[in-house]
N, C-alpha and C. Protein backbone atom coordinates (compact mmCIF):
# COMPACT_ATOMS: atom_id res chain seq x y z
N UNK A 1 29.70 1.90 -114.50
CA UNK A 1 29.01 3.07 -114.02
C UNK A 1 28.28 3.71 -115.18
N UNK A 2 27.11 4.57 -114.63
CA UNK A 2 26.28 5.06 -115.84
C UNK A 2 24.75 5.67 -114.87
N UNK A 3 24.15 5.31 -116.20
CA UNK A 3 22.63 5.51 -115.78
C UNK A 3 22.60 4.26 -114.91
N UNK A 4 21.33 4.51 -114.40
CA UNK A 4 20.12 3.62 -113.56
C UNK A 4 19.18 3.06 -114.53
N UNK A 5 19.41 1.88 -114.47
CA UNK A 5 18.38 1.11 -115.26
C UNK A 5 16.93 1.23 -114.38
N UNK A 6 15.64 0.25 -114.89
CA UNK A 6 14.88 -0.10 -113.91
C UNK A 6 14.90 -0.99 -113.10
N UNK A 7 16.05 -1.90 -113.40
CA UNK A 7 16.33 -3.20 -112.48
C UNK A 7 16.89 -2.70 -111.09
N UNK A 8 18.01 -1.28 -111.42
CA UNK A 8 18.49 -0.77 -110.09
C UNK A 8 17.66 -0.32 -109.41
N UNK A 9 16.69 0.19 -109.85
CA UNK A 9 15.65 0.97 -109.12
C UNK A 9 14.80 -0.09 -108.22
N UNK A 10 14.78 -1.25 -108.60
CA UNK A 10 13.52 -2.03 -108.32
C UNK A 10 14.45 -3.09 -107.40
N UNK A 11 15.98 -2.96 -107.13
CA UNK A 11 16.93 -3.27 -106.35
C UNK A 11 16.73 -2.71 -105.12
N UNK A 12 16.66 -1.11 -105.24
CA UNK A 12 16.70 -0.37 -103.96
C UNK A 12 15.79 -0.39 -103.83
N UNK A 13 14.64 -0.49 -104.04
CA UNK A 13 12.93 -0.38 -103.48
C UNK A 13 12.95 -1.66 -102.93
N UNK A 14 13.58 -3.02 -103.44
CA UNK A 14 13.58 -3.95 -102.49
C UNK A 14 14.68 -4.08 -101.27
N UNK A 15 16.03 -3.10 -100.94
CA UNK A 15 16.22 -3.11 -99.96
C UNK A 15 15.47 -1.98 -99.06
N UNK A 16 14.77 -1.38 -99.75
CA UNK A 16 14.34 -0.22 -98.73
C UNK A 16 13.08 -0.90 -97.83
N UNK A 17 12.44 -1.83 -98.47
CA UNK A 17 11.41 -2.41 -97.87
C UNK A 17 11.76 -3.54 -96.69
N UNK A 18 12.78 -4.45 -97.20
CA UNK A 18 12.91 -4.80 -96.45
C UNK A 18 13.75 -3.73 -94.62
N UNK A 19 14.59 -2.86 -95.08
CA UNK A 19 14.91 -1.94 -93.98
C UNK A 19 13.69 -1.67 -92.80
N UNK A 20 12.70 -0.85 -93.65
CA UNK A 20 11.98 -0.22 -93.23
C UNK A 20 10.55 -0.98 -93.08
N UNK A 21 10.03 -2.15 -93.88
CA UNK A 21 9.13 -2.79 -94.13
C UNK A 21 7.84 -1.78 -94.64
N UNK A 22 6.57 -2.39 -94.76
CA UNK A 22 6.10 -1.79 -95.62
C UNK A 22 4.47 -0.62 -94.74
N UNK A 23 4.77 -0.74 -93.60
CA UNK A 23 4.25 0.07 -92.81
C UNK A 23 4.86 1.18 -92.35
N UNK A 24 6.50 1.56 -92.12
CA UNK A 24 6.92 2.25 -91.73
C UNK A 24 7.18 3.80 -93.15
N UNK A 25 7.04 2.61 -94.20
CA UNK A 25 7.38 4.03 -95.21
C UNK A 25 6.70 4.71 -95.61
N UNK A 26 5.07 4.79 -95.36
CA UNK A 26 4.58 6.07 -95.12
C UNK A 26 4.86 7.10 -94.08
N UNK A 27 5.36 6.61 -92.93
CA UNK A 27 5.60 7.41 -91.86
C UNK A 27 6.97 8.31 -91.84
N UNK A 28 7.89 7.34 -92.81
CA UNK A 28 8.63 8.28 -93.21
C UNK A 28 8.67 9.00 -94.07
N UNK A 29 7.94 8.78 -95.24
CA UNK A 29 7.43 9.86 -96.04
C UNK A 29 7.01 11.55 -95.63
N UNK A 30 6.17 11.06 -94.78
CA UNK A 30 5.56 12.36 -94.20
C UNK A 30 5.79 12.87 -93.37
N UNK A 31 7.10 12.21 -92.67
CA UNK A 31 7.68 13.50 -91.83
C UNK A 31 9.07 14.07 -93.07
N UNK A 32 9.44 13.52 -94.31
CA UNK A 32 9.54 14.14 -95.35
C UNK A 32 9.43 15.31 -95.99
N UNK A 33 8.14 15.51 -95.78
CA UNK A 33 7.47 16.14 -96.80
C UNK A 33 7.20 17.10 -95.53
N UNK A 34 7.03 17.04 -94.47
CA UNK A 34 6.71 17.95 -93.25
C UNK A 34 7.91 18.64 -93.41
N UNK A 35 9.08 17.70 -93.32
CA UNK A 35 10.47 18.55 -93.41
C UNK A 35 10.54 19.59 -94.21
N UNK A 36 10.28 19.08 -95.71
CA UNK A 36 10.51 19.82 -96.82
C UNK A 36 9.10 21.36 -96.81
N UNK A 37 8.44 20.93 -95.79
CA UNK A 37 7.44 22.12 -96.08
C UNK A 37 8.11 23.46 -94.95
N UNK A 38 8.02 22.86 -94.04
CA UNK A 38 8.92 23.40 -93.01
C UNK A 38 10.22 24.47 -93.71
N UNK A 39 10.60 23.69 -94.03
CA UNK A 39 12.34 24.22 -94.90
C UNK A 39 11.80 25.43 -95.61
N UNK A 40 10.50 25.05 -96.79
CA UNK A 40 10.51 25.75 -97.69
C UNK A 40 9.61 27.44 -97.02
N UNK A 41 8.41 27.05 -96.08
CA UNK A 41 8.26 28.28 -94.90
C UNK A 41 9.38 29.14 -94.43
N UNK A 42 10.36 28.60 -94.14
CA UNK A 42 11.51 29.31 -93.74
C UNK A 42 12.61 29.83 -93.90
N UNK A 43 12.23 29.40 -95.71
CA UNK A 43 13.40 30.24 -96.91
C UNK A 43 12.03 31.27 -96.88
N UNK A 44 10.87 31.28 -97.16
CA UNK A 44 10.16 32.01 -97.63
C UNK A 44 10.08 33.50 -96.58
N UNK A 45 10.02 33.10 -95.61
CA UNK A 45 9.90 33.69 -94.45
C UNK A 45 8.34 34.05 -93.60
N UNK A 46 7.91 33.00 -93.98
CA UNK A 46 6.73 32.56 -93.61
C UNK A 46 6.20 32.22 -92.33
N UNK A 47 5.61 32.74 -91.31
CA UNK A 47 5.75 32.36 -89.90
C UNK A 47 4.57 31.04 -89.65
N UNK A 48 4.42 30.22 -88.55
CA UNK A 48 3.58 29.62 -88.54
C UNK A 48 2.27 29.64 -87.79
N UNK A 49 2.51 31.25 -87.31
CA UNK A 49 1.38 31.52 -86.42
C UNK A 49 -0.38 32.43 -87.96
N UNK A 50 -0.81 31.77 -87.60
CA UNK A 50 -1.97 32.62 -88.94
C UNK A 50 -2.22 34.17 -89.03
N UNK A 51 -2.57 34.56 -90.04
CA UNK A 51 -2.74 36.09 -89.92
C UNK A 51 -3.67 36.56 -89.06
N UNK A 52 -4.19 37.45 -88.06
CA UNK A 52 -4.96 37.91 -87.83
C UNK A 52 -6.23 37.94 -88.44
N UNK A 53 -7.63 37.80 -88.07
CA UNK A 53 -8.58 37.90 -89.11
C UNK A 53 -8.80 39.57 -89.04
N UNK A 54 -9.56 39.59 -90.18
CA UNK A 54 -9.49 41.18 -90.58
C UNK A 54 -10.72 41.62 -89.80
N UNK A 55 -10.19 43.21 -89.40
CA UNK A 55 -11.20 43.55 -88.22
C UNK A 55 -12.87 43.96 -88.84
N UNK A 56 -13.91 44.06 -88.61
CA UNK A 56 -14.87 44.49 -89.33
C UNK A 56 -15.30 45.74 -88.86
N UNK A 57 -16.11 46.43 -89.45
CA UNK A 57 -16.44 48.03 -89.24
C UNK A 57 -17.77 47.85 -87.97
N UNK A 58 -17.26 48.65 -87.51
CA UNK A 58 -18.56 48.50 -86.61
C UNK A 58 -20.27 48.93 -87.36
N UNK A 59 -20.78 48.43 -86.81
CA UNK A 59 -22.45 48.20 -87.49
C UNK A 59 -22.91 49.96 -87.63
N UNK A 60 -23.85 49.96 -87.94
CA UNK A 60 -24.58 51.46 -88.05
C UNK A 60 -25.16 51.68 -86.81
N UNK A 61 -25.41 53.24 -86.51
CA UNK A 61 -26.01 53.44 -85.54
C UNK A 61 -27.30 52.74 -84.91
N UNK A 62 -27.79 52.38 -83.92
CA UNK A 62 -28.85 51.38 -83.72
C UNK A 62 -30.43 52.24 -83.48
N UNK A 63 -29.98 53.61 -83.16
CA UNK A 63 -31.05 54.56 -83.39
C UNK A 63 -31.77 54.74 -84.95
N UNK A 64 -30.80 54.67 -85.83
CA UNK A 64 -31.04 55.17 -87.69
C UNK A 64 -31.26 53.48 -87.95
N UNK A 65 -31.71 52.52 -87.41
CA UNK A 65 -32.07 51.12 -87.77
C UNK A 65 -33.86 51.23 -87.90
N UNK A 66 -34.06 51.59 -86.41
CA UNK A 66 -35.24 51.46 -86.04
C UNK A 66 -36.24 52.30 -86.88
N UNK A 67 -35.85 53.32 -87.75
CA UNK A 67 -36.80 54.45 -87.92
C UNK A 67 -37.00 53.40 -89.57
């Protein structure tokens, strides 16, 4: 027991491929990283609906345009 060489590493990248083959592990990646964004929104307390856009002032009178 110890560290991780690079041979272990390059052990589990070859059982992971074969598990999953080599199309599926992007797909699990990114529901990953969806997870982890998710998670981190909801320590933050971040909702997922967007802010409101900000209201604008209404224009100038349309009488004081014309003159």
């Amino acid at each position: 027991m110890g560290e991780f060489s690079i041979f272990h590493w390059l052990i589990v990248l070859a059982i992971v491929l074969i598990f999953f083959g080599g199309r599926r592990i992007p797909e699990v990646m990114r529901g990953l990283g969806e997870g982890i964004r998710s998670f981190k929104d909801g320590m933050s307390g971040g909702s997922s609906q967007p802010p409101p856009p900000p209201s604008q002032p209404p224009a100038g009178n349309p009488a004081q345009e014309k003159k």
